[in-house]
Structure formats: structure tokens, C-alpha cells
N, C-alpha and C. Protein backbone atom coordinates (compact mmCIF):
# COMPACT_ATOMS: atom_id res chain seq x y z
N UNK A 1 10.34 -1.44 3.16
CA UNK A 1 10.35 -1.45 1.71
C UNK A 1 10.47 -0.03 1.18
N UNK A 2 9.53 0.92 1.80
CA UNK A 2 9.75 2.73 1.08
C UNK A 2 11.15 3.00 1.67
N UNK A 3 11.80 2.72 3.23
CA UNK A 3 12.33 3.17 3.21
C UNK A 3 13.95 3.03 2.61
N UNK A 4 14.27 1.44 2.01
CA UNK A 4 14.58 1.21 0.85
C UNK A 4 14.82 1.54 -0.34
N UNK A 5 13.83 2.64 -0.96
CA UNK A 5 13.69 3.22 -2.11
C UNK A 5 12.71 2.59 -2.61
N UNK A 6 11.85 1.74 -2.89
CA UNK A 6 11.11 1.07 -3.80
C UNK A 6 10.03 2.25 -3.73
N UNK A 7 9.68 2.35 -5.39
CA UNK A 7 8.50 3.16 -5.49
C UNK A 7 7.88 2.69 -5.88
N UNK A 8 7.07 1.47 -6.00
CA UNK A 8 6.08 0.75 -6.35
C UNK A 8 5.84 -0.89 -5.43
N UNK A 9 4.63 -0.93 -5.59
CA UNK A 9 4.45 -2.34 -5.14
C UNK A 9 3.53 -2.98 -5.78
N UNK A 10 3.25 -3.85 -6.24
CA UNK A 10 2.20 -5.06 -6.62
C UNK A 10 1.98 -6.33 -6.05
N UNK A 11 0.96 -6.60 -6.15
CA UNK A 11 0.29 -7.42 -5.89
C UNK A 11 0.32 -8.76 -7.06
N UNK A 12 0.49 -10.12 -6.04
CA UNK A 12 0.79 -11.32 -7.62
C UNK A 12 -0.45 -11.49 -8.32
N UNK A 13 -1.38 -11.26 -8.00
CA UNK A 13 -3.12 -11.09 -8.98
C UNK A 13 -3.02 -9.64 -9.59
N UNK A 14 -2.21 -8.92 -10.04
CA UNK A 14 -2.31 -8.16 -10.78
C UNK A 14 -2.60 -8.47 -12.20
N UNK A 15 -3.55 -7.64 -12.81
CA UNK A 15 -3.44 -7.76 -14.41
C UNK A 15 -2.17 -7.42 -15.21
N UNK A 16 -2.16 -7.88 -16.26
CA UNK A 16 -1.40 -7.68 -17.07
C UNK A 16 -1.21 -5.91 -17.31
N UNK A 17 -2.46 -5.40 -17.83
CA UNK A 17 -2.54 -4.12 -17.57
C UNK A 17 -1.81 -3.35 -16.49
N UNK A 18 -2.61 -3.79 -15.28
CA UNK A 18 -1.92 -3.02 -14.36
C UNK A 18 -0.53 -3.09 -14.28
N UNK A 19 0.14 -4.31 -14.55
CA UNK A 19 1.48 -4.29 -14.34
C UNK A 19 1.85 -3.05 -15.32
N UNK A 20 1.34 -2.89 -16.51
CA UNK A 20 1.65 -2.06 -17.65
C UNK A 20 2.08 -1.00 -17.09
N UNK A 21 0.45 -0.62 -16.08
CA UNK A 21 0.65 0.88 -15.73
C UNK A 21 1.68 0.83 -14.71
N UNK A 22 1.70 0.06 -13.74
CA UNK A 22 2.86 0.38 -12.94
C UNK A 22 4.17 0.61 -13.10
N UNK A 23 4.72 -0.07 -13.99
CA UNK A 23 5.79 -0.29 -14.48
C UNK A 23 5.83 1.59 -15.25
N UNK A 24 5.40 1.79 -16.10
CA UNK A 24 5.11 2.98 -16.53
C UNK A 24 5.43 3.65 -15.64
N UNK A 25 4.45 4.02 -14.96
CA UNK A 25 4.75 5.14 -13.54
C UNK A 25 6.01 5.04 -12.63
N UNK A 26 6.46 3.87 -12.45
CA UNK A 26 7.50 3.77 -11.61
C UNK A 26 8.92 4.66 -12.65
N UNK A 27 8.79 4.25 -13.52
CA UNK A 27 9.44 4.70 -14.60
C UNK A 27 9.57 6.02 -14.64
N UNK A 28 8.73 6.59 -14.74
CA UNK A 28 8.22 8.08 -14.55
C UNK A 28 8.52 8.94 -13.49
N UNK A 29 9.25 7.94 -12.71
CA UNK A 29 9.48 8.67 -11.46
C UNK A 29 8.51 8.89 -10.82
N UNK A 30 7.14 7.93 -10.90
CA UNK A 30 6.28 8.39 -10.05
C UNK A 30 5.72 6.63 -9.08
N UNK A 31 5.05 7.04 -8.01
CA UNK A 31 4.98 5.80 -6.95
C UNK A 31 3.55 5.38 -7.41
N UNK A 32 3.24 3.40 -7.46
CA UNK A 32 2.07 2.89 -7.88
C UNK A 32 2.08 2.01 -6.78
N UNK A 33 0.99 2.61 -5.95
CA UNK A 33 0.31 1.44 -4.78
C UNK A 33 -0.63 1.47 -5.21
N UNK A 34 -1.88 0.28 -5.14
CA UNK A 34 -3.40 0.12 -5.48
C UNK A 34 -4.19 0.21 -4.42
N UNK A 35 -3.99 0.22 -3.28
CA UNK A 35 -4.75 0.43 -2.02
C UNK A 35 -4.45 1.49 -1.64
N UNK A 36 -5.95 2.33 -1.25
CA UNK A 36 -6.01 3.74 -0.95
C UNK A 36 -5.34 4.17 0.71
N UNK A 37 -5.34 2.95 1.85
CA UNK A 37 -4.17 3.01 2.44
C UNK A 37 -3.01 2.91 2.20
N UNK A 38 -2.45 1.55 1.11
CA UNK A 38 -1.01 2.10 1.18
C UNK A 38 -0.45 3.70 0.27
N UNK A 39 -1.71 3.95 -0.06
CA UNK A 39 -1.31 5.28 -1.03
C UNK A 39 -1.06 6.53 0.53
N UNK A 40 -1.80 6.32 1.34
CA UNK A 40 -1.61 7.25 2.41
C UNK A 40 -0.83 6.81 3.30
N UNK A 41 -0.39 5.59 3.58
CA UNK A 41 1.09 5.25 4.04
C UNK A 41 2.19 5.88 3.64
N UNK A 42 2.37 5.58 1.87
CA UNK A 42 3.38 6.41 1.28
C UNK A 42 3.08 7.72 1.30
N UNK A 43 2.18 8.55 1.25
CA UNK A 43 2.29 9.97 1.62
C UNK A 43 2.81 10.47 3.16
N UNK A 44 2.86 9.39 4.05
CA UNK A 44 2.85 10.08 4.95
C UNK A 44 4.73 9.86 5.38
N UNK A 45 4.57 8.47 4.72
CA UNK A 45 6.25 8.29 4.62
C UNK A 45 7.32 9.28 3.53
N UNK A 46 7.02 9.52 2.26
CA UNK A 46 7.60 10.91 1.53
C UNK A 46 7.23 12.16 2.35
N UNK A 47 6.16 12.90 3.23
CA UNK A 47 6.03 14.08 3.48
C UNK A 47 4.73 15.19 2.83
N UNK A 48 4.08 13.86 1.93
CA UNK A 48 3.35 14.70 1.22
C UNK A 48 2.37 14.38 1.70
N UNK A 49 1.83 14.02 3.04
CA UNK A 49 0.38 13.62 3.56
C UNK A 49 -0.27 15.10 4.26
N UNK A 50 -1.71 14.92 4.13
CA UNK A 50 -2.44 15.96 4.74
C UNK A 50 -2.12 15.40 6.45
N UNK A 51 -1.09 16.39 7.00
CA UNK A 51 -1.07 16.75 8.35
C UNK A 51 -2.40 16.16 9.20
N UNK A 52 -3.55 16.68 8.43
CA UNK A 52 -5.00 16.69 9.19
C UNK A 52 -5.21 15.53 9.17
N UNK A 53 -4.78 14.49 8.82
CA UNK A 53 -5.33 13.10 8.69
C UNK A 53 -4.20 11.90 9.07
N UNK A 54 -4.36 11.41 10.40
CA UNK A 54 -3.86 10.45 10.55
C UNK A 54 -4.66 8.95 10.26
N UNK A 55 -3.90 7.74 10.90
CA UNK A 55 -3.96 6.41 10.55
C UNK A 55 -4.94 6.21 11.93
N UNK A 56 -6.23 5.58 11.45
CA UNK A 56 -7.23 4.67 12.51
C UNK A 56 -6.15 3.77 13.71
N UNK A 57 -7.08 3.51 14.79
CA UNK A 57 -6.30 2.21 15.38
C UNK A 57 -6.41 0.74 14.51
N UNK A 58 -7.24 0.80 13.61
CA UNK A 58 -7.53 -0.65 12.80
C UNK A 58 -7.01 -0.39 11.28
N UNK A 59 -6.36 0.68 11.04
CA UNK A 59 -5.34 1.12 9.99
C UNK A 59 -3.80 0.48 9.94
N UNK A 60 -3.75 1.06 11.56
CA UNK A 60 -2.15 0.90 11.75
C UNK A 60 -2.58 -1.39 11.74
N UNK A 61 -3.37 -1.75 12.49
CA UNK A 61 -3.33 -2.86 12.94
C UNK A 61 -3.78 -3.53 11.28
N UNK A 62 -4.46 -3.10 10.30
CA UNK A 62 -3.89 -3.69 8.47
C UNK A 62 -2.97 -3.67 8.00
N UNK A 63 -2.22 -2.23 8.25
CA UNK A 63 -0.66 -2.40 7.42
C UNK A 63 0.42 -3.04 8.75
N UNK A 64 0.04 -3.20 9.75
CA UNK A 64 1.15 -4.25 10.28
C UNK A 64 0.91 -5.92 9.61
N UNK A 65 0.02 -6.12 9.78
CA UNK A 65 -0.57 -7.30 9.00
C UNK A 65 -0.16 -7.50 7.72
N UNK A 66 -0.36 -6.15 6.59
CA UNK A 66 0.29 -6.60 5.50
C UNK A 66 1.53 -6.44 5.07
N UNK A 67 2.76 -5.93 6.35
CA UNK A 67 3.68 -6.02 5.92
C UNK A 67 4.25 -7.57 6.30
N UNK A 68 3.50 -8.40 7.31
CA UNK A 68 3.91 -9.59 7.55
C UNK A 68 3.60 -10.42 6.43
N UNK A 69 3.31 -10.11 5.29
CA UNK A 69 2.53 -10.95 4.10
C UNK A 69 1.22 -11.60 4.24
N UNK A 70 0.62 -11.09 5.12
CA UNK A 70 -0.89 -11.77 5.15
C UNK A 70 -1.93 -11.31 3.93
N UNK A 71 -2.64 -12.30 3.75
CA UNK A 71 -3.64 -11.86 2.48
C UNK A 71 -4.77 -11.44 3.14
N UNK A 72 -5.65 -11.10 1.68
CA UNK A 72 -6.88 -9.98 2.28
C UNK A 72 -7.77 -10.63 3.26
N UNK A 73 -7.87 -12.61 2.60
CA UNK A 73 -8.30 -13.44 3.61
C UNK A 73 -8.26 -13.20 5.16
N UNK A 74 -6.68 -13.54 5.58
CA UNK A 74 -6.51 -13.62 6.83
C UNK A 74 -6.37 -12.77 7.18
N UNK A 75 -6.26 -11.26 6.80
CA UNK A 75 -6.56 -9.65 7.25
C UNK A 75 -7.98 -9.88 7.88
N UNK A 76 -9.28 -10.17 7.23
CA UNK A 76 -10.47 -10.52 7.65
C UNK A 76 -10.46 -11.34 8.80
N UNK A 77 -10.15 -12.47 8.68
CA UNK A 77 -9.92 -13.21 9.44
C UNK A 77 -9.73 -12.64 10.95
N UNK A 78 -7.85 -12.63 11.38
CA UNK A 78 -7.75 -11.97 12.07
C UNK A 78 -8.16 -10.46 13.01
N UNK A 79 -9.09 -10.08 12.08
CA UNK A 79 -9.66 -8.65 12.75
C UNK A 79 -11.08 -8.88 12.82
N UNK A 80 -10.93 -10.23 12.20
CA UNK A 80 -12.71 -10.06 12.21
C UNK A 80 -13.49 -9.08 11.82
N UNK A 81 -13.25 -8.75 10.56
CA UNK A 81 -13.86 -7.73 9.19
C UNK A 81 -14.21 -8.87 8.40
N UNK A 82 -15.86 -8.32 8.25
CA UNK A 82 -16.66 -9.08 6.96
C UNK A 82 -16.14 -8.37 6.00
């Protein structure tokens, strides 16, 4: 999907609001993820990530998960996270 071009993503339970702001920012030329991983996914995919900080082994094993479309449910589920 980033490497695509898309600079934004949402979620279908988004507020109305948030769509506001996203839409805004994308606009702006600027990128709107709501999860503080995919925000460091996309930094690390543009170039702008702190070097010093890579992805957990149970990082990489969420965003494989949520690029298959799994919800936050079966993220839990499958990893067995309360």
C-alpha cells in the first residue's frame, strides 16, 4: 500500500471527525496512520525513522497480520494478547 503511494489509511470505525482530519492532512501533503506502529512502519518505509529503533519480533508478526486484513479481535486471538 506505501509502496503504492497512498499516504493515508483508515480504519471503517473511524469518526466522522477523524475522517475530517485525515482527509485534511493527506491533502496537505502530509501521511495519517492512527496506530503508533503503523506510524513507525511508515517512517521506516519514507526514511524518516530513528535508525536506533527497530521492529519487535511480535511487531513484525502484527503488521503481517494486519496487512492480511485481520481485526484487532483476531490479532489477539492469534498471538494470544489480552
Amino acid at each position: 500500500m506505501l509502496e503504492a503511494g497512498a499516504r493515508g489509511y483508515l480504519l471503517s470505525s473511524e469518526s466522522l471527525e477523524s475522517i475530517t482530519k485525515a482527509v485534511r492532512k493527506v491533502a496537505a501533503r502530509e501521511m495519517w496512520l492512527r496506530s503508533p506502529l503503523a506510524n513507525r512502519l511508515l517512517e521506516q518505509k519514507t526514511g524518516n525513522a530513528d535508525h536506533g529503533e527497530s521492529f519487535t519480533k511480535q511487531e513484525v508478526e502484527v503488521l503481517a497480520l494486519m496487512v492480511k486484513g485481520r481485526t484487532n479481535m483476531q490479532l489477539a486471538e492469534q498471538l494470544s494478547i489480552a
